[in-house]
C-alpha atoms as a PDB file:
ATOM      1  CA  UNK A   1     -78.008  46.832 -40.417  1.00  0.00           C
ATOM      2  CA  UNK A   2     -80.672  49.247 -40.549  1.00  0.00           C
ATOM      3  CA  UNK A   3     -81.152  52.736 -42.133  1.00  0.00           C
ATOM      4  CA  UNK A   4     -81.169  54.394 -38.881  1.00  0.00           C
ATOM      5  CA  UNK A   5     -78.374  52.413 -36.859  1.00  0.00           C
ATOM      6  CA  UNK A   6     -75.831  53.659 -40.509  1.00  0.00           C
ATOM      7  CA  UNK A   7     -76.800  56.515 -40.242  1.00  0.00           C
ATOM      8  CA  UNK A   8     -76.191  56.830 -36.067  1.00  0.00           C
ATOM      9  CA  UNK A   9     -72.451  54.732 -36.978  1.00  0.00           C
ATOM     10  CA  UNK A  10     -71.951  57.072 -40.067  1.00  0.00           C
ATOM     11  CA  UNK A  11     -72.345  60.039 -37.725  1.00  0.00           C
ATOM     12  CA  UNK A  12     -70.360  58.832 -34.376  1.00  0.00           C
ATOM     13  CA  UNK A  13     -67.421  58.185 -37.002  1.00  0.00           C
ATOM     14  CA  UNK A  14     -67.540  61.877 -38.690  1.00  0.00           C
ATOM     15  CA  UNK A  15     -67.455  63.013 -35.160  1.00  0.00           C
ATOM     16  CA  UNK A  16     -64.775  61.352 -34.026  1.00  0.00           C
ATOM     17  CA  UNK A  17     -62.832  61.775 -37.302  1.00  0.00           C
ATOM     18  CA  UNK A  18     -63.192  65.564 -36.749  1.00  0.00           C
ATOM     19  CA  UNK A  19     -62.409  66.285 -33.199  1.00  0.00           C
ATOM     20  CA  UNK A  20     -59.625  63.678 -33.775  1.00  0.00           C
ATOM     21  CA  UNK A  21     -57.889  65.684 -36.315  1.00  0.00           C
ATOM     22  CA  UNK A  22     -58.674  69.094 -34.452  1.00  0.00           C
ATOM     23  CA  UNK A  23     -54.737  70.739 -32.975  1.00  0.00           C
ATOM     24  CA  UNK A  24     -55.325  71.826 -29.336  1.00  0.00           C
ATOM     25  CA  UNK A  25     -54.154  75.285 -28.749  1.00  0.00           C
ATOM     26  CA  UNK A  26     -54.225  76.326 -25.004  1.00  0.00           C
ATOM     27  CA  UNK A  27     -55.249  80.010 -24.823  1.00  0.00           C
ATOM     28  CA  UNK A  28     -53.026  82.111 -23.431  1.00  0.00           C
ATOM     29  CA  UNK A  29     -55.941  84.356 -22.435  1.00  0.00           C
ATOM     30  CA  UNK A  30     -55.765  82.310 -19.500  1.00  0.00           C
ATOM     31  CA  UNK A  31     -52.677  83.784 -18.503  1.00  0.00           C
ATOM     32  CA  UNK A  32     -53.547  87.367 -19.074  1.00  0.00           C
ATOM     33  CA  UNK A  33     -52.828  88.498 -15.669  1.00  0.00           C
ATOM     34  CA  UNK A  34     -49.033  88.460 -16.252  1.00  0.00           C
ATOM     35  CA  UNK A  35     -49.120  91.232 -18.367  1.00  0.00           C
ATOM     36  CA  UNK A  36     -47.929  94.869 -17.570  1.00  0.00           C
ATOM     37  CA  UNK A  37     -45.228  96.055 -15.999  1.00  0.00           C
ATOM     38  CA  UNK A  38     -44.132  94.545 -12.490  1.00  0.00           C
ATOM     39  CA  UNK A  39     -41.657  96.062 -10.288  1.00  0.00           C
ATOM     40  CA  UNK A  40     -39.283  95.075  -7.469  1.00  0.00           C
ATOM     41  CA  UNK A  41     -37.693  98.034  -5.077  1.00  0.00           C
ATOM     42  CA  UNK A  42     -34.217  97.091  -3.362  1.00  0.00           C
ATOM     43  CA  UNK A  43     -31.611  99.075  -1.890  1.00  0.00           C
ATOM     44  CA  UNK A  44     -30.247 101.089  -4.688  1.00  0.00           C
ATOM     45  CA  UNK A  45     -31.988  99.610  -7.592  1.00  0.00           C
ATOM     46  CA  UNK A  46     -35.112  98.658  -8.880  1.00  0.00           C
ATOM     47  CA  UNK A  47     -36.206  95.328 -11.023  1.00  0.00           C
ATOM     48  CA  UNK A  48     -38.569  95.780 -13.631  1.00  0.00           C
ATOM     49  CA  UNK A  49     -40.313  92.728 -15.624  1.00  0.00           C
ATOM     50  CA  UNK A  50     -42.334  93.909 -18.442  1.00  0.00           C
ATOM     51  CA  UNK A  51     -44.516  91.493 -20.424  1.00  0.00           C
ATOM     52  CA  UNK A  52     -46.504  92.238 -23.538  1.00  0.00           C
ATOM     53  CA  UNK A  53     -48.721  90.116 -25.933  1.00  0.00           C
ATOM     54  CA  UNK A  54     -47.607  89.405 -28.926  1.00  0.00           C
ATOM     55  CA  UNK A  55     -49.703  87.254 -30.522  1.00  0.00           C
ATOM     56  CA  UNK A  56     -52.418  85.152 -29.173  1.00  0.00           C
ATOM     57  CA  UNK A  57     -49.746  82.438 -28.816  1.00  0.00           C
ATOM     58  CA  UNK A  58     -47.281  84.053 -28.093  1.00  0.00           C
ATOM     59  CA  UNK A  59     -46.322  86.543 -24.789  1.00  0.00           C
ATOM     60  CA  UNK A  60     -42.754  88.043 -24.716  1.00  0.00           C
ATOM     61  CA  UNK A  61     -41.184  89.870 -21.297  1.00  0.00           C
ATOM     62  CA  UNK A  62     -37.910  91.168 -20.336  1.00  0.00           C
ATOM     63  CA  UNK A  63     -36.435  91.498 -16.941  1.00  0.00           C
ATOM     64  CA  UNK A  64     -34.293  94.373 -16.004  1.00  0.00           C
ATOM     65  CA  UNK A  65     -32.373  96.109 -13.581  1.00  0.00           C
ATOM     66  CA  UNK A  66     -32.074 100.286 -13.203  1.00  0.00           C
ATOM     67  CA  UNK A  67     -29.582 101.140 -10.701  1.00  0.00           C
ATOM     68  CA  UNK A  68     -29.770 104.585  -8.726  1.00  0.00           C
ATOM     69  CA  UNK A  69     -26.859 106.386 -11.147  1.00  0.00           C
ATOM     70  CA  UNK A  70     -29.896 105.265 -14.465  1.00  0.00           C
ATOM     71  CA  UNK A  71     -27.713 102.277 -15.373  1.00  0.00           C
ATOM     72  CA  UNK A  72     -29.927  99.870 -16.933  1.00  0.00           C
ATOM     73  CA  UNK A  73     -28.604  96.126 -17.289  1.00  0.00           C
ATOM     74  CA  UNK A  74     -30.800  93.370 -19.194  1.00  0.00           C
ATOM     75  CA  UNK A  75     -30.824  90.875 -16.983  1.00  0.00           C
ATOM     76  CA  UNK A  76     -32.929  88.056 -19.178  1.00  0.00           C
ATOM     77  CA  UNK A  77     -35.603  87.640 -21.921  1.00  0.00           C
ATOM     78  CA  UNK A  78     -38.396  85.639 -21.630  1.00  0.00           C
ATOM     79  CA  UNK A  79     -41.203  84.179 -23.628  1.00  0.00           C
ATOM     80  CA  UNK A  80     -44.484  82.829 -22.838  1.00  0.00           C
ATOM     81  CA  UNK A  81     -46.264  80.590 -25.540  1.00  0.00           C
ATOM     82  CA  UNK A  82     -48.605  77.593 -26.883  1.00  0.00           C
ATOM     83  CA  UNK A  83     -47.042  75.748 -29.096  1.00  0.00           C
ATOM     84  CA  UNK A  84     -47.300  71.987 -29.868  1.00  0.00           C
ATOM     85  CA  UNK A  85     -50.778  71.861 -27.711  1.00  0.00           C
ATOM     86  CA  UNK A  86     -48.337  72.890 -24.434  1.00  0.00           C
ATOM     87  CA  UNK A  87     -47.574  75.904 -22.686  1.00  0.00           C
ATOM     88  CA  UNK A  88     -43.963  76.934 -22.797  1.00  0.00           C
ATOM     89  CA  UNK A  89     -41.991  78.899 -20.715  1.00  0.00           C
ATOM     90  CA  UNK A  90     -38.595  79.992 -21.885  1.00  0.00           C
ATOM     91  CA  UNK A  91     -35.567  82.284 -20.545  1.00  0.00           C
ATOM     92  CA  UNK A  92     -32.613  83.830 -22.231  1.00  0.00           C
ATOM     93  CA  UNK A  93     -30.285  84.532 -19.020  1.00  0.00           C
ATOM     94  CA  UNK A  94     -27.438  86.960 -20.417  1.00  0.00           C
ATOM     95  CA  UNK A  95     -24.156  85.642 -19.346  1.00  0.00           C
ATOM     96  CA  UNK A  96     -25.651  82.097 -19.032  1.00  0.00           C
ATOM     97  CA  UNK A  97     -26.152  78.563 -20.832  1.00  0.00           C
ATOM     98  CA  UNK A  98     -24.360  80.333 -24.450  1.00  0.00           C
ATOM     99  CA  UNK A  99     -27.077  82.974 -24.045  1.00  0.00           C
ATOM    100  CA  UNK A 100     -29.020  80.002 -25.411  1.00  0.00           C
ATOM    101  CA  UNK A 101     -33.369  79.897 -24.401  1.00  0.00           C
ATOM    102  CA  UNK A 102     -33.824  77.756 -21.328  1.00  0.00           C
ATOM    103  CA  UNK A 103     -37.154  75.708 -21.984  1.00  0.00           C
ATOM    104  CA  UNK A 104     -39.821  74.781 -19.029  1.00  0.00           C
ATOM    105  CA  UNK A 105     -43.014  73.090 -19.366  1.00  0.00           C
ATOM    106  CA  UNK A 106     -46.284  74.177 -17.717  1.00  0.00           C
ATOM    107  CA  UNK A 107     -47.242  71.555 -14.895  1.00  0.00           C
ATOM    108  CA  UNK A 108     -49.585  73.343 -12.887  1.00  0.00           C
ATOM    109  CA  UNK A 109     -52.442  76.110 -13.343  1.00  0.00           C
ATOM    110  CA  UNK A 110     -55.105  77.692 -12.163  1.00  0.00           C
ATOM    111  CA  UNK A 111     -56.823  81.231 -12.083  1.00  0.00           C
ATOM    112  CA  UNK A 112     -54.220  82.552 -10.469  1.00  0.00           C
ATOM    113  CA  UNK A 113     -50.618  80.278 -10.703  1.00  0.00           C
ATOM    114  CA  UNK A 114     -49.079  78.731 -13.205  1.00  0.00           C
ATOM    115  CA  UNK A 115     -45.874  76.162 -12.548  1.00  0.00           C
ATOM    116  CA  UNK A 116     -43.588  75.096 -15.037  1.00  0.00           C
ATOM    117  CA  UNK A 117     -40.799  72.597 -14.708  1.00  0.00           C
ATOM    118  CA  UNK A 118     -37.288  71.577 -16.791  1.00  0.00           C
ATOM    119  CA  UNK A 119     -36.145  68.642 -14.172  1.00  0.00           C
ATOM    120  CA  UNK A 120     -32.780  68.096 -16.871  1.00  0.00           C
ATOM    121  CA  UNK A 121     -31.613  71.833 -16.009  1.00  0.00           C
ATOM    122  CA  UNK A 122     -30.206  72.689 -12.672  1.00  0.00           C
ATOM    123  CA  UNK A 123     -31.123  75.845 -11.184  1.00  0.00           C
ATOM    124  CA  UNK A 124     -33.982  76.531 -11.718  1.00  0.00           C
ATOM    125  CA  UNK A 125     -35.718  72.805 -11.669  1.00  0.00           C
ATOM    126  CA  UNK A 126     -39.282  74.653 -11.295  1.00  0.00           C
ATOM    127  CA  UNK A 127     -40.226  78.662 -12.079  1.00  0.00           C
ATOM    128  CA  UNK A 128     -43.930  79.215 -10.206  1.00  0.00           C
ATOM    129  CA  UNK A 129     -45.951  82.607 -11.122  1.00  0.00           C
ATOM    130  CA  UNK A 130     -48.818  83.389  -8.776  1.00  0.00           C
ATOM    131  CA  UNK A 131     -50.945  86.525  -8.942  1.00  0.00           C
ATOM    132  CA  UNK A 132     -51.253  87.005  -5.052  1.00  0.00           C
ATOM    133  CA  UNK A 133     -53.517  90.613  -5.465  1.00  0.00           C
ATOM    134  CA  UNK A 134     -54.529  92.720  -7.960  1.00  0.00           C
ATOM    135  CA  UNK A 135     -51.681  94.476  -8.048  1.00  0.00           C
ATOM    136  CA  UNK A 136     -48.814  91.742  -6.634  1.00  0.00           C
ATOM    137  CA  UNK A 137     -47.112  88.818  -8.481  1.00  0.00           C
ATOM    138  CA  UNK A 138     -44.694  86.714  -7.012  1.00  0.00           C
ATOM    139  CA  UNK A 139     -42.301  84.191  -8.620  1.00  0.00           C
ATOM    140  CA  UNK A 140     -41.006  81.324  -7.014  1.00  0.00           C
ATOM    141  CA  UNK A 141     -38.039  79.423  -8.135  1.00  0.00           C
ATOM    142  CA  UNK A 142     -36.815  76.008  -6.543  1.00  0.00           C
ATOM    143  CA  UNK A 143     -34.565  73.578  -7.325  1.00  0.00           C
ATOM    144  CA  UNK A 144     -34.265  69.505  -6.389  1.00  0.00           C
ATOM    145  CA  UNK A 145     -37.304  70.584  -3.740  1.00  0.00           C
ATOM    146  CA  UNK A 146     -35.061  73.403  -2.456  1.00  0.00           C
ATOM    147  CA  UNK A 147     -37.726  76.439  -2.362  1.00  0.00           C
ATOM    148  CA  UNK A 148     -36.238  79.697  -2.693  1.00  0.00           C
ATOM    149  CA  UNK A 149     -38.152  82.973  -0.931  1.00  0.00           C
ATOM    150  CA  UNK A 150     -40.407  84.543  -3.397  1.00  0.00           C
ATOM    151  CA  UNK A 151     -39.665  87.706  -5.292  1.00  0.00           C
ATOM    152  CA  UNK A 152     -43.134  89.885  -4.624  1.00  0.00           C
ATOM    153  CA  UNK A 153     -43.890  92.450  -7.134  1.00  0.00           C
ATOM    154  CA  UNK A 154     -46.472  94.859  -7.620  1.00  0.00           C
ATOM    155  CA  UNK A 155     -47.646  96.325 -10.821  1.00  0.00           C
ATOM    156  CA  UNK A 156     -46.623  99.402 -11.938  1.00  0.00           C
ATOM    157  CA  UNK A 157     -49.417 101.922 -12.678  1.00  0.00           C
ATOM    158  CA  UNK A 158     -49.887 103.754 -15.956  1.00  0.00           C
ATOM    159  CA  UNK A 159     -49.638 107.757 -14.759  1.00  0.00           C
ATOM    160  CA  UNK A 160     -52.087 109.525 -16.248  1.00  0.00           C
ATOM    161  CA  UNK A 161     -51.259 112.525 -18.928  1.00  0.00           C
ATOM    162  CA  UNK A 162     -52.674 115.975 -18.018  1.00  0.00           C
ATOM    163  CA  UNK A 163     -54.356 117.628 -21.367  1.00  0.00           C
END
């Protein structure tokens, strides 16, 4: 074999030794827009989810609920992370499963949605986030193809301080 055709060999196989043995990490950059502080007005309560970076692999929220006398009552914990070249979504429900984390999968993204699915739990099979404005998220939960309505939140704005 020639000088030039080991050499050509020599360098495919170093390539494709190296991007072989390179971990992929998907960016949670990509999934920036969940962060802040999203709010849902009912009756005589309001919903807050809250989520905040953590890492660059790791996004943690919590979802609560302050009723119209201040109670507050944690509702569930949840975690948003790469890990094991996936995207994870996972939920501590208080009062549910042990208070053990309920795992789901990302199956679908985009710019603006991202779908994640645990078909061996039972409700919910699927959890869907899509940022519908610039200042509205909705979540959609469904289970066995059984779509619930979505929740629509909008983000709650920073007040300014006065100096």
């Amino acid at each position: 074999m020639p000088n030039f055709l080991k050499f050509k060999f020599l360098l495919f196989a170093t390539t494709l030794l190296v991007l072989s043995s390179c971990e992929h990490k998907p960016d949670l950059n990509n999934y920036n827009w969940i962060l802040g502080e999203w709010e849902i007005r009912q009756d005589h309560s309001e919903i807050f989810e809250v989520w905040k970076p953590v890492s660059d692999t790791l996004y943690e929220g919590f979802n609560f609920t302050v009723k119209e006398d201040g109670d507050t009552a944690m509702n569930e914990h949840l975690w948003l992370e790469s890990r094991e070249g996936k995207v994870l979504l996972s939920a501590k429900l208080y009062g549910y499963n042990e208070d053990e984390r309920i795992f789901f999968t990302l199956t679908k993204k985009n710019k603006r949605t991202a779908r994640f699915e645990n078909k061996r739990y039972d409700l919910p099979t699927v959890i869907k986030y899509h940022k519908s404005g610039m200042h509205f998220l909705e979540v959609q939960i469904s289970s066995n193809g059984e779509k619930q309505a979505p929740i629509k939140m909008h983000k709650v704005e920073k007040k300014k301080r006065r100096k």
